[in-house]
PDB file of N, CA and C in Angstrom:
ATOM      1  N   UNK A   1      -0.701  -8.398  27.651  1.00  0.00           N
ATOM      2  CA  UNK A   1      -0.350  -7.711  26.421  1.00  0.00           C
ATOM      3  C   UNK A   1      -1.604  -7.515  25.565  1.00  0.00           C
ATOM      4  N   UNK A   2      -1.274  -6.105  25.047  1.00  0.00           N
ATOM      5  CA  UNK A   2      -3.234  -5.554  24.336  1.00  0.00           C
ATOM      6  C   UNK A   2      -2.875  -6.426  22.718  1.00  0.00           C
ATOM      7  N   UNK A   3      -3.455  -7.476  22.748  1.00  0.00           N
ATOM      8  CA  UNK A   3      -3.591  -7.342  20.923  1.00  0.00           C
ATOM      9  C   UNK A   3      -4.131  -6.419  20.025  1.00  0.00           C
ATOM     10  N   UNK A   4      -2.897  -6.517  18.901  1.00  0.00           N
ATOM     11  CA  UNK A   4      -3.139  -5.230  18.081  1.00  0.00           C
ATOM     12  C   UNK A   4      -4.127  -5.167  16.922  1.00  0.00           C
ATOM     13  N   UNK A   5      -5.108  -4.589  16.459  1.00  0.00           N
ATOM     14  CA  UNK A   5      -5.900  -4.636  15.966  1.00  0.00           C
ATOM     15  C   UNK A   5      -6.489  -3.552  14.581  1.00  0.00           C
ATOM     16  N   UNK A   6      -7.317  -3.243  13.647  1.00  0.00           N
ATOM     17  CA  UNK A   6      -7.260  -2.302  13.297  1.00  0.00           C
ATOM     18  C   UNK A   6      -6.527  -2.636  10.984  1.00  0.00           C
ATOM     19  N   UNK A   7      -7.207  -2.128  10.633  1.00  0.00           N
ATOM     20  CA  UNK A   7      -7.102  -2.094   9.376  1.00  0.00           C
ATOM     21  C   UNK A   7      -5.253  -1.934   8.700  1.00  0.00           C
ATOM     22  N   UNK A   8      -4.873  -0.712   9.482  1.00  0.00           N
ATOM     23  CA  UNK A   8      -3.599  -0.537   9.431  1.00  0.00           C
ATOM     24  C   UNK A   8      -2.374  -1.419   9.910  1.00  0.00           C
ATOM     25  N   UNK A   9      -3.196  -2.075  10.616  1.00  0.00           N
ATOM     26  CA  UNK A   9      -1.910  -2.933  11.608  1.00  0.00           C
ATOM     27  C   UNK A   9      -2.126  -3.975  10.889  1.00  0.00           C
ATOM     28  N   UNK A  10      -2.865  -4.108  10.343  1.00  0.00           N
ATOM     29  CA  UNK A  10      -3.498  -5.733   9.314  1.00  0.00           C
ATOM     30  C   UNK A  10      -2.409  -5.537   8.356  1.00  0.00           C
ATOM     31  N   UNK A  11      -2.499  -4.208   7.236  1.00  0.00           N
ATOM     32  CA  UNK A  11      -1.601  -3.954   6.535  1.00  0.00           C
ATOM     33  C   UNK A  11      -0.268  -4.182   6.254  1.00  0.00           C
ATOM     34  N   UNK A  12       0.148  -3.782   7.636  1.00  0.00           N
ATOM     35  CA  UNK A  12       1.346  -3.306   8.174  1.00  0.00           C
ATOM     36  C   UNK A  12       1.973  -5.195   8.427  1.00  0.00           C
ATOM     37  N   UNK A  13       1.188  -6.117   8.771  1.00  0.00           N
ATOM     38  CA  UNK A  13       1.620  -7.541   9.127  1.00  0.00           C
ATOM     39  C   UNK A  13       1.500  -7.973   7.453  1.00  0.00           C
ATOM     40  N   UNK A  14       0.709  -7.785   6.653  1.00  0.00           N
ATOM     41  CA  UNK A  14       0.687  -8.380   5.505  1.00  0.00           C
ATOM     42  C   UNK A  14       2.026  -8.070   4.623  1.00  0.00           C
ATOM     43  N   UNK A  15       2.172  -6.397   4.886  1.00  0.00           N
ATOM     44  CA  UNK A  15       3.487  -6.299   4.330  1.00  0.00           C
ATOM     45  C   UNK A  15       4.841  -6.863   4.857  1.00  0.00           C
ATOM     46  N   UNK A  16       4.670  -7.174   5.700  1.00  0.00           N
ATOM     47  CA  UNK A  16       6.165  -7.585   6.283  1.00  0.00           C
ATOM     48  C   UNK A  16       6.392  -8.893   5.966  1.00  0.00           C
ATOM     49  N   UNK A  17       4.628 -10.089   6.137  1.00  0.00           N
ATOM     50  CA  UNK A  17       4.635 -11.212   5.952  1.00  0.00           C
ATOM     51  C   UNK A  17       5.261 -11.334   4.436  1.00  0.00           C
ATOM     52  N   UNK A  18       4.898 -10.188   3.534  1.00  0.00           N
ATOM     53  CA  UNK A  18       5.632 -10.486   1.793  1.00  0.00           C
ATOM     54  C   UNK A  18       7.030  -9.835   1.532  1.00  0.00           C
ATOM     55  N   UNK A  19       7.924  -9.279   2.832  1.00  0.00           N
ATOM     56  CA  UNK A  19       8.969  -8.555   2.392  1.00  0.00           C
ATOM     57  C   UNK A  19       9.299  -7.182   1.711  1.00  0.00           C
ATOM     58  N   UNK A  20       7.787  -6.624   2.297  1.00  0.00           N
ATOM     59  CA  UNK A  20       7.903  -5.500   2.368  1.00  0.00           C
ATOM     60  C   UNK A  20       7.860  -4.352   3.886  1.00  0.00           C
ATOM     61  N   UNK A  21       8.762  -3.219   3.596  1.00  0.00           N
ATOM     62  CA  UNK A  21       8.569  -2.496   5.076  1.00  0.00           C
ATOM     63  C   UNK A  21       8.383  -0.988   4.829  1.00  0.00           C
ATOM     64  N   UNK A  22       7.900  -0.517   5.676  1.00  0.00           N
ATOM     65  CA  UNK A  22       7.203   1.237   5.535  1.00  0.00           C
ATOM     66  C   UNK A  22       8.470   1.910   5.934  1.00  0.00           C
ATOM     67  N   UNK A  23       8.758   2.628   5.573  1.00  0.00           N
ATOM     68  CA  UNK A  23       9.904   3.651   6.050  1.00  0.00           C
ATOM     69  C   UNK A  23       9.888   4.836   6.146  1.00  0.00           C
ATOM     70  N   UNK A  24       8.193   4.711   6.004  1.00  0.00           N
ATOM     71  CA  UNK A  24       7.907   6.452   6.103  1.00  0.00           C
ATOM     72  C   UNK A  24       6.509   6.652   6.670  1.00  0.00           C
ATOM     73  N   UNK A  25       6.238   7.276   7.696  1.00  0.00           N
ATOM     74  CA  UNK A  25       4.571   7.793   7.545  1.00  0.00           C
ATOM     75  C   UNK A  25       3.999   8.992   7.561  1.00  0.00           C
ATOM     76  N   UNK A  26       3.582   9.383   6.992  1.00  0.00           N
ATOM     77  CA  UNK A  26       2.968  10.909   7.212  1.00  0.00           C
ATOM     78  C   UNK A  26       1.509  10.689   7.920  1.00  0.00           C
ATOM     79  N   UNK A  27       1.104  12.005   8.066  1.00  0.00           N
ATOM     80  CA  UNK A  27       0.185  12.629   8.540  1.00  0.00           C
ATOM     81  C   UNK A  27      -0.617  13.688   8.085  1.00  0.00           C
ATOM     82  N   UNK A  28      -0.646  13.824   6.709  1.00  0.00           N
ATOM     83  CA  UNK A  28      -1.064  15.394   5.789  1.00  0.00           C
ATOM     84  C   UNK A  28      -1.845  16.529   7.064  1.00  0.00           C
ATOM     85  N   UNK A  29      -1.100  17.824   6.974  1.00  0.00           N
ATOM     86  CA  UNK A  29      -2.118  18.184   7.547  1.00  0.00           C
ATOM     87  C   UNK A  29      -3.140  19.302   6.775  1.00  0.00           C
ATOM     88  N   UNK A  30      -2.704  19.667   5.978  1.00  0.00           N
ATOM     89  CA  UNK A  30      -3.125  20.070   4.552  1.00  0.00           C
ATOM     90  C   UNK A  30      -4.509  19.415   3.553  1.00  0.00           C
ATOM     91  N   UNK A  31      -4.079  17.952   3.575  1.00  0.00           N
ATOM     92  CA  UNK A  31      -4.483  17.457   2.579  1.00  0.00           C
ATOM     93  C   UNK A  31      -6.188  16.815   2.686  1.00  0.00           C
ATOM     94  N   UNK A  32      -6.960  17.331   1.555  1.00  0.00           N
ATOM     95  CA  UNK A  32      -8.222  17.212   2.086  1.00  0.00           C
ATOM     96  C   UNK A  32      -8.466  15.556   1.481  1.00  0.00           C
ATOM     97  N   UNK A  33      -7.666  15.116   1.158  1.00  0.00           N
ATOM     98  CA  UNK A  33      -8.074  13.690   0.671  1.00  0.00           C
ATOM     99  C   UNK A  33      -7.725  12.610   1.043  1.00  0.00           C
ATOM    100  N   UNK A  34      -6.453  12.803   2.008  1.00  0.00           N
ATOM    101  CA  UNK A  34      -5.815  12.120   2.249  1.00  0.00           C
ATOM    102  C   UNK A  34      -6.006  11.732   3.695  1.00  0.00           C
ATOM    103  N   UNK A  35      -5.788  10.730   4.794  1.00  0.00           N
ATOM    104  CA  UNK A  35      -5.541  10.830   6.205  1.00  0.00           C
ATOM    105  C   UNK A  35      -4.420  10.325   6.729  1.00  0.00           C
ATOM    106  N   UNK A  36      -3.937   9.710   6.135  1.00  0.00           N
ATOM    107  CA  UNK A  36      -2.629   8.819   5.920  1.00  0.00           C
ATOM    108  C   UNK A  36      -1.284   8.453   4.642  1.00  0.00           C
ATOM    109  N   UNK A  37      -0.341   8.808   4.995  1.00  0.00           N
ATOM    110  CA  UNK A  37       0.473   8.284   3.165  1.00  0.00           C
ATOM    111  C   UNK A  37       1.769   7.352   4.213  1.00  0.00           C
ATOM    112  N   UNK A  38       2.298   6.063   3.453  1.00  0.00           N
ATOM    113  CA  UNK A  38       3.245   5.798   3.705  1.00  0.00           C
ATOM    114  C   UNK A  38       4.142   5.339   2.999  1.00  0.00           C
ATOM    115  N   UNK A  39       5.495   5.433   2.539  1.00  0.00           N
ATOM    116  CA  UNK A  39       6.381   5.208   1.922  1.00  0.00           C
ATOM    117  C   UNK A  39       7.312   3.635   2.090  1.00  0.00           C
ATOM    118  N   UNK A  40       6.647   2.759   1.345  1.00  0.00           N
ATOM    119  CA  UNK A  40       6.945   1.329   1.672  1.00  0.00           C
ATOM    120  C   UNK A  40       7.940   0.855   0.404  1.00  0.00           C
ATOM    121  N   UNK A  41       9.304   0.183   0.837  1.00  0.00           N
ATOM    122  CA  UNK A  41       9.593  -0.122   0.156  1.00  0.00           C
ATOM    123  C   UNK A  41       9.610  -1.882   0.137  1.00  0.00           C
ATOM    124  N   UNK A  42      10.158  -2.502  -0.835  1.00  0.00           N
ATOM    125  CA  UNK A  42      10.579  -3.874  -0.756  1.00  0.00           C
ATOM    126  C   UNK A  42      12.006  -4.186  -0.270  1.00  0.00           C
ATOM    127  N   UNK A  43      12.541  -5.673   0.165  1.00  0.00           N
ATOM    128  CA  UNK A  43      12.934  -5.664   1.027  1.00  0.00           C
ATOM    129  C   UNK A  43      14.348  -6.470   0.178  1.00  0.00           C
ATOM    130  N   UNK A  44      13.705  -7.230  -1.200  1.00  0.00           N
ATOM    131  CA  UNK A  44      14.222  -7.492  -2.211  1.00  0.00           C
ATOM    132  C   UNK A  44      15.225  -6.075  -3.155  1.00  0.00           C
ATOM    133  N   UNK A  45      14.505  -4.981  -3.368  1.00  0.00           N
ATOM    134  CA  UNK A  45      15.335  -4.318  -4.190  1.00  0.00           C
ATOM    135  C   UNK A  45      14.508  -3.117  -3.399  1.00  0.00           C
ATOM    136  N   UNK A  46      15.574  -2.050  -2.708  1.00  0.00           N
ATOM    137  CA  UNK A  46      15.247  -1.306  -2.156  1.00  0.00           C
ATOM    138  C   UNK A  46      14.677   0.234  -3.291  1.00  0.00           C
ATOM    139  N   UNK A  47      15.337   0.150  -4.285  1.00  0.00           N
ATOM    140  CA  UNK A  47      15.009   0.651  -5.009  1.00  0.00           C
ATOM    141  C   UNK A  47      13.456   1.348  -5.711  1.00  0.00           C
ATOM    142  N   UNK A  48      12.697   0.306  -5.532  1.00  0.00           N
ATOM    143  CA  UNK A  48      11.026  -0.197  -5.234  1.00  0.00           C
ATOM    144  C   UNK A  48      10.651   0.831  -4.624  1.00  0.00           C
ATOM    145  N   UNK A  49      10.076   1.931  -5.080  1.00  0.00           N
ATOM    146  CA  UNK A  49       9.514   2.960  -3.993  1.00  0.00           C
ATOM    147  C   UNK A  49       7.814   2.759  -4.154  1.00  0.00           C
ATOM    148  N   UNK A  50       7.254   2.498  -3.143  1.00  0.00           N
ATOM    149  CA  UNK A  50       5.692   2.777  -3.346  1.00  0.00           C
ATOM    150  C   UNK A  50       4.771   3.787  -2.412  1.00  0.00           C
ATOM    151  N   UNK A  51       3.586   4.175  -2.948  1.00  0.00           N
ATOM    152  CA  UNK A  51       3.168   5.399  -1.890  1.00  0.00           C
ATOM    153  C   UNK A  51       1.502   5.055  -1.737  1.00  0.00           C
ATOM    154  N   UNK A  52       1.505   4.864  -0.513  1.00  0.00           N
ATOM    155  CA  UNK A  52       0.091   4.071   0.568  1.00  0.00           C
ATOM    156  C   UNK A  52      -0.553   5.339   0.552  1.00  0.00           C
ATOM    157  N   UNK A  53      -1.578   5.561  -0.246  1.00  0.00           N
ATOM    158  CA  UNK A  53      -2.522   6.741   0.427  1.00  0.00           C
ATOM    159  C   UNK A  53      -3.466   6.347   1.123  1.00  0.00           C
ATOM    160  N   UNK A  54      -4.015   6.436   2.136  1.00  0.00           N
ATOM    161  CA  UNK A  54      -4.980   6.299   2.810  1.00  0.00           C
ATOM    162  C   UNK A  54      -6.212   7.421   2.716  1.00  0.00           C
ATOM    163  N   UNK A  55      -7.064   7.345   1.999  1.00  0.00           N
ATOM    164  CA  UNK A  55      -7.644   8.105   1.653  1.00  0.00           C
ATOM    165  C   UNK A  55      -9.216   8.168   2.422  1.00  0.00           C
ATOM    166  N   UNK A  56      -9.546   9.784   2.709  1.00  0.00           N
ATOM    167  CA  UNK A  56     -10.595   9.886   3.903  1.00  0.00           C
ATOM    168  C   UNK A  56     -11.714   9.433   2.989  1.00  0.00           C
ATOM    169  N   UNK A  57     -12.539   8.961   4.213  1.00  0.00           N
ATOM    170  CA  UNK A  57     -14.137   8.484   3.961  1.00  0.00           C
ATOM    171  C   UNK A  57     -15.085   9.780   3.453  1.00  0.00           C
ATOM    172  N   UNK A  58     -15.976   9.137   2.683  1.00  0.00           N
ATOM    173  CA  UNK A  58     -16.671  10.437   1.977  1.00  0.00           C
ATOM    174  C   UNK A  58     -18.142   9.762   2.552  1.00  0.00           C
ATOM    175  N   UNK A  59     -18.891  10.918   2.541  1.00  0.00           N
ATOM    176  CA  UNK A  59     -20.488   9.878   2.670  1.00  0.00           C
ATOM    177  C   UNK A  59     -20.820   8.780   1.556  1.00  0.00           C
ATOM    178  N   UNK A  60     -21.159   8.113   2.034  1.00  0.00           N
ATOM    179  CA  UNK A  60     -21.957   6.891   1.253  1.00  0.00           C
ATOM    180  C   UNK A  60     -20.236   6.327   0.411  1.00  0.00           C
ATOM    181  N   UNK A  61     -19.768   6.577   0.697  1.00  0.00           N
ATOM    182  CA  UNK A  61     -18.366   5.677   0.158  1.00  0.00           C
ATOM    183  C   UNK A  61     -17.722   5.289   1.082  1.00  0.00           C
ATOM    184  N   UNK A  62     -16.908   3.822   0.865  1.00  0.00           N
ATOM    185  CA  UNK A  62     -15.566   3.435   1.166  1.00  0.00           C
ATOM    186  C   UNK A  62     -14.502   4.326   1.626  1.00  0.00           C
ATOM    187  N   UNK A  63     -13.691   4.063   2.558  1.00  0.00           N
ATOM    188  CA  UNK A  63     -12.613   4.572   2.974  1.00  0.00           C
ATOM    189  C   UNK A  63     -11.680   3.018   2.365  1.00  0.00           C
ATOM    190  N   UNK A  64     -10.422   3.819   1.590  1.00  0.00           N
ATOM    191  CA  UNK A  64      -9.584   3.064   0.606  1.00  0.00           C
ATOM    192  C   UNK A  64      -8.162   3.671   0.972  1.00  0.00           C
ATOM    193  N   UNK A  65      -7.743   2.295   0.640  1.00  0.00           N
ATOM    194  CA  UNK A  65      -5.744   3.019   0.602  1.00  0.00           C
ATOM    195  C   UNK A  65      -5.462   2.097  -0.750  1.00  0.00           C
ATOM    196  N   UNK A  66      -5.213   3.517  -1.316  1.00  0.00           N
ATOM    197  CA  UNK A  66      -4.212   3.438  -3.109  1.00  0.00           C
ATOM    198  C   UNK A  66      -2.943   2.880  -3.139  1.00  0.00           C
ATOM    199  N   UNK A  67      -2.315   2.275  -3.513  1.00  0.00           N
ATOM    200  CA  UNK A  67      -0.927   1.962  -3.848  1.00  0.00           C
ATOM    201  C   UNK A  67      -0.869   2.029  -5.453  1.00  0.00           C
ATOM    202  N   UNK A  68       0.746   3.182  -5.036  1.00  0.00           N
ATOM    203  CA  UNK A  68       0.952   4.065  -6.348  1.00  0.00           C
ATOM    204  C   UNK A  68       2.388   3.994  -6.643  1.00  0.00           C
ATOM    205  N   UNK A  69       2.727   3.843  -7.876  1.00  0.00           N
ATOM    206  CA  UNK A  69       4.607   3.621  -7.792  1.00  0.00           C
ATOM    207  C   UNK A  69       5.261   5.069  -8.065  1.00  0.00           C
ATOM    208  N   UNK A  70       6.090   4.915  -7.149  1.00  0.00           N
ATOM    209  CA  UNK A  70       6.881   6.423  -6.735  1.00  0.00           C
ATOM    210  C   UNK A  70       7.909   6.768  -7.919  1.00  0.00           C
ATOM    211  N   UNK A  71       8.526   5.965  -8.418  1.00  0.00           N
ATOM    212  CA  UNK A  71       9.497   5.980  -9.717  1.00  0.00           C
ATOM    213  C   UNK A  71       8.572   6.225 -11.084  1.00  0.00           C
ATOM    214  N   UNK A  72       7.441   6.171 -11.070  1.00  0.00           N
ATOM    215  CA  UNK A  72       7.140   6.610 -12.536  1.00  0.00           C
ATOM    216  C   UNK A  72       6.656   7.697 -12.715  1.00  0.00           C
ATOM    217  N   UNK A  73       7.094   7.944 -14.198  1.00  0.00           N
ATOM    218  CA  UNK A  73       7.068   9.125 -14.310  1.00  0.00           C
ATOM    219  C   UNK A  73       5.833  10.002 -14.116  1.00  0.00           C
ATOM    220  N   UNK A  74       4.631   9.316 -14.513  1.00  0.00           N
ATOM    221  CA  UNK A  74       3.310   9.798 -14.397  1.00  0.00           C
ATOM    222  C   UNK A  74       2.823   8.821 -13.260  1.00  0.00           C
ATOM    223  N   UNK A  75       1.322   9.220 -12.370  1.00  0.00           N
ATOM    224  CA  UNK A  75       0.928   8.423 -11.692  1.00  0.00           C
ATOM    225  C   UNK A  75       0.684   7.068 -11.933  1.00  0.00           C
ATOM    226  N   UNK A  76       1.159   6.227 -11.324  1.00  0.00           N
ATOM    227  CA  UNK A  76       0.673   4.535 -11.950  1.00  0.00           C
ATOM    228  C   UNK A  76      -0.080   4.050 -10.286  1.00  0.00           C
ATOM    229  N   UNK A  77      -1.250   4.138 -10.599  1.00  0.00           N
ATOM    230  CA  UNK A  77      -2.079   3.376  -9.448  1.00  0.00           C
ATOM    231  C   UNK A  77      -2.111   1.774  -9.575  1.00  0.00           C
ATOM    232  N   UNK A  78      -1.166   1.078  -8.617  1.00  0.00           N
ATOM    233  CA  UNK A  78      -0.544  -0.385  -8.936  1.00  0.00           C
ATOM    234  C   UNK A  78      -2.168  -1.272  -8.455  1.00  0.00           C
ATOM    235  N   UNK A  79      -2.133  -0.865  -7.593  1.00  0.00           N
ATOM    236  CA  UNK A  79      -3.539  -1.923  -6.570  1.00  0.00           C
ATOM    237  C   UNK A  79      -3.994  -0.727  -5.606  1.00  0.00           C
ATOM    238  N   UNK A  80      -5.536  -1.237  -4.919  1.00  0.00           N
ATOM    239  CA  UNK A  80      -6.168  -0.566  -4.022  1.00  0.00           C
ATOM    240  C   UNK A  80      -6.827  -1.812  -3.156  1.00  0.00           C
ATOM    241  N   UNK A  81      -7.106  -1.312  -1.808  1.00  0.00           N
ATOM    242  CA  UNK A  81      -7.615  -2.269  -0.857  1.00  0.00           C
ATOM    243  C   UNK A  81      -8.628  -1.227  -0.077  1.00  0.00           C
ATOM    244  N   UNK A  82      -9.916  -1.615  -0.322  1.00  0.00           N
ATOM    245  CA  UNK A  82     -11.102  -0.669   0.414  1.00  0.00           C
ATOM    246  C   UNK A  82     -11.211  -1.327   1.782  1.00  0.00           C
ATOM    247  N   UNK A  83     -11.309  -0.521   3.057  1.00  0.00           N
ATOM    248  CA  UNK A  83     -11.436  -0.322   4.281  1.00  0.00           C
ATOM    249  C   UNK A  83     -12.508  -0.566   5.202  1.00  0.00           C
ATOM    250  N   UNK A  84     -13.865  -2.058   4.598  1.00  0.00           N
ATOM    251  CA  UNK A  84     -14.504  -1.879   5.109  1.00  0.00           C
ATOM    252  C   UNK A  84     -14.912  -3.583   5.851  1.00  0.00           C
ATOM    253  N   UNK A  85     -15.454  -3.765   6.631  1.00  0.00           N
ATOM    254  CA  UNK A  85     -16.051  -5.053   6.890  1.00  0.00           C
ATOM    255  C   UNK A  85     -16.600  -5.926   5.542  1.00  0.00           C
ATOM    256  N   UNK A  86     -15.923  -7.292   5.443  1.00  0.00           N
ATOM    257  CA  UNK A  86     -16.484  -8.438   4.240  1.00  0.00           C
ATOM    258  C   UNK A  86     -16.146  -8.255   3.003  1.00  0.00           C
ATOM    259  N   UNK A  87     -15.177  -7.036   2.763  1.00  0.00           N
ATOM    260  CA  UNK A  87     -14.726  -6.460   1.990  1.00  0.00           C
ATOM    261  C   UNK A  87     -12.660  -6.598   1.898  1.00  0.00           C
ATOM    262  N   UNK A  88     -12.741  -6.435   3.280  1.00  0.00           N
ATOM    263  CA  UNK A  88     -11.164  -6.338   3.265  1.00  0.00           C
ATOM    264  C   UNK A  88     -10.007  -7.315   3.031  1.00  0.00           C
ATOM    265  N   UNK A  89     -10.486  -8.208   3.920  1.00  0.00           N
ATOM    266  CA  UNK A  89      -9.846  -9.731   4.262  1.00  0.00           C
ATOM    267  C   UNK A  89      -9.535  -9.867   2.953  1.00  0.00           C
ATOM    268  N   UNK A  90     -10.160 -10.221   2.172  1.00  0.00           N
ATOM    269  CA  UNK A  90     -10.104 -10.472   0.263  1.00  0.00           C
ATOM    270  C   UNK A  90      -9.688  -9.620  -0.220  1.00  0.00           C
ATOM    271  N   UNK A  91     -10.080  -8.249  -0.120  1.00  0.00           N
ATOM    272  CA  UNK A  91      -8.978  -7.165  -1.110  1.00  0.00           C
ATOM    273  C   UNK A  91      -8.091  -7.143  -0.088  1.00  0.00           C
ATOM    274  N   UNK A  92      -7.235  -7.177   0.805  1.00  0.00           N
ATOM    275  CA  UNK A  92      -6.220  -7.479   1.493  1.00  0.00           C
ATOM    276  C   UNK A  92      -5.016  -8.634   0.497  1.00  0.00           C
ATOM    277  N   UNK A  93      -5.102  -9.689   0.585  1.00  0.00           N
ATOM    278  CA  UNK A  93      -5.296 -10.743   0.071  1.00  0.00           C
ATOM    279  C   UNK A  93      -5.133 -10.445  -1.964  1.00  0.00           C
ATOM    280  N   UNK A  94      -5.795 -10.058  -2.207  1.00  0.00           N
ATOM    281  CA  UNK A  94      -5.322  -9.614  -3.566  1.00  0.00           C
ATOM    282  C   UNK A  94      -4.289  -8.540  -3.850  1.00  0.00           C
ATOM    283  N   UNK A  95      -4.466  -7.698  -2.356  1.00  0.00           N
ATOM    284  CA  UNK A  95      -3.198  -6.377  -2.832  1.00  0.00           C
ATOM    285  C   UNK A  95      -2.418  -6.830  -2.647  1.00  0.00           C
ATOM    286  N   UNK A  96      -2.111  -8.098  -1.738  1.00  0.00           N
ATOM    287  CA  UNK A  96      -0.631  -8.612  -1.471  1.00  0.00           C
ATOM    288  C   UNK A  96      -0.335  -9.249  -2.671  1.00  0.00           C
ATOM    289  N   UNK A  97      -1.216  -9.929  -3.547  1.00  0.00           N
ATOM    290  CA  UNK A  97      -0.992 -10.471  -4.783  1.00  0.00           C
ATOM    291  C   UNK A  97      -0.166  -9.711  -6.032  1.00  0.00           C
ATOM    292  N   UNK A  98      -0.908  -8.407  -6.225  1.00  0.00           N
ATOM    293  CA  UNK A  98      -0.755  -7.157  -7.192  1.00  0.00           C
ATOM    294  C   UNK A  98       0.606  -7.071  -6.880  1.00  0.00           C
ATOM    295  N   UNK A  99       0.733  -6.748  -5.397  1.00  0.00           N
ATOM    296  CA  UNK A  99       1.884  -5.991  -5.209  1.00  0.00           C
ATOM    297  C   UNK A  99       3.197  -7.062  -5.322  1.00  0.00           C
ATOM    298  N   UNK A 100       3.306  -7.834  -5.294  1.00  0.00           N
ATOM    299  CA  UNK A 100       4.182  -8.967  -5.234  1.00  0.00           C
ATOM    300  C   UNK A 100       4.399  -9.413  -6.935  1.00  0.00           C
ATOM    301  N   UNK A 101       3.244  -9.103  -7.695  1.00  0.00           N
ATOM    302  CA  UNK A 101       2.992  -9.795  -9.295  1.00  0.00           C
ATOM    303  C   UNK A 101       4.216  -7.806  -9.689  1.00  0.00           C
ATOM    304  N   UNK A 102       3.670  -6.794  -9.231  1.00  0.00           N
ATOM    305  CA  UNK A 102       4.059  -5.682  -9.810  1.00  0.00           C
ATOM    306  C   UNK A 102       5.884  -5.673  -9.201  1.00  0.00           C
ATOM    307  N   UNK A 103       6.247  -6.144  -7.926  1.00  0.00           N
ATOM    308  CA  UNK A 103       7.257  -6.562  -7.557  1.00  0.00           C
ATOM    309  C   UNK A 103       8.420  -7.278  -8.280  1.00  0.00           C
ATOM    310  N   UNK A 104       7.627  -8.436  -8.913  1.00  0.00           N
ATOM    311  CA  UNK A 104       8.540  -9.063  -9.960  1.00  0.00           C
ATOM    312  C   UNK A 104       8.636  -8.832 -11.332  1.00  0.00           C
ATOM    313  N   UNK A 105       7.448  -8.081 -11.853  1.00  0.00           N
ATOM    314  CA  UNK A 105       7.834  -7.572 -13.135  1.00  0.00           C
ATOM    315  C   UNK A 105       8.877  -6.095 -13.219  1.00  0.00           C
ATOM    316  N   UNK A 106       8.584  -5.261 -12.200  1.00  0.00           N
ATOM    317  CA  UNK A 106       9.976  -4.492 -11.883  1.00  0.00           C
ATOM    318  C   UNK A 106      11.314  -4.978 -12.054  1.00  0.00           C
ATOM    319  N   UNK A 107      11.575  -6.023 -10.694  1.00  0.00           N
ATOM    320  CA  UNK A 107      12.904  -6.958 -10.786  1.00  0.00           C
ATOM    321  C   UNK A 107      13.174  -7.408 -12.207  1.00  0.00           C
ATOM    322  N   UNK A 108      12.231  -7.707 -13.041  1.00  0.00           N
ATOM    323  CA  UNK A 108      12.450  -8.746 -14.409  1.00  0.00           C
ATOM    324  C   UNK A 108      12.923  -7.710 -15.203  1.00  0.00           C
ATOM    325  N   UNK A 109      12.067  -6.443 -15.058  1.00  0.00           N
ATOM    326  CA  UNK A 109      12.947  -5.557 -16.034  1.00  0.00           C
ATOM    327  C   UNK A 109      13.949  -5.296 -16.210  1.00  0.00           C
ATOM    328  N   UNK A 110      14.406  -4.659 -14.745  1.00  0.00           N
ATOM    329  CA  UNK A 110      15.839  -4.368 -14.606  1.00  0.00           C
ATOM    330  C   UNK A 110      16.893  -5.643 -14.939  1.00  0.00           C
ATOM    331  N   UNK A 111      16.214  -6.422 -15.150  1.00  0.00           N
ATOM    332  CA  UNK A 111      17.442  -7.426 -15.186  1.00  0.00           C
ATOM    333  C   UNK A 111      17.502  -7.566 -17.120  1.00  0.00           C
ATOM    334  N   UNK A 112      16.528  -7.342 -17.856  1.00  0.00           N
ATOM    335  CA  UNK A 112      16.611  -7.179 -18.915  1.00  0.00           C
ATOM    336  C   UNK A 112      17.951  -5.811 -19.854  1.00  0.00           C
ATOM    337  N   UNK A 113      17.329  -5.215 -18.932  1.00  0.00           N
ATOM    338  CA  UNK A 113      17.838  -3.927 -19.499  1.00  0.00           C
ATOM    339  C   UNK A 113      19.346  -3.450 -19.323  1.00  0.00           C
TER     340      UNK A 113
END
């Protein structure tokens, strides 16, 4: 069996390890900024819409994936995790943080309101 490897598949285990799952992936073929988007929700309140851009490499920059909340009204860029060696492991690791801290202040609201 090939072990799976690769920035995305890292992702893809971190989210599941916090109770979150993708339910969507695109492929832009249009889009000059983009190389990837995926539609992840939580596993807690499905409601939770978030949107993974994977955004293409430019010279002399990072290749990054944005996480952006799909329910608001204007763009809200929640967390980002840049795509590169000595870099990731740790912003990996903090987006699971963001996203889990932005997770429960959602839940807290709704329960206010």
């Amino acid at each position: 069996m090939k072990k799976q490897t690769g920035y995305k598949y890292h992702i893809e285990q971190a989210l599941i390890k916090n109770n979150w799952e993708i339910v969507e992936t695109t492929i832009p073929e249009q889009n000059i900024w983009e190389s990837e988007s995926w539609i992840v929700k939580t596993t807690h309140n499905p409601e939770i819409n978030l949107y993974f851009s994977f955004n293409k490499p430019w010279q002399y920059e990072f290749s990054e994936v944005t996480i952006s909340d799909m329910n608001a009204s204007e763009y809200t860029r929640i967390t980002s995790v840049y795509l590169s060696k000595g870099r990731f492991n740790k912003g990996l690791q903090k987006c699971m943080t963001d996203l889990t801290t932005f997770r429960n202040t959602v839940t807290h609201q709704k329960v206010i309101v």
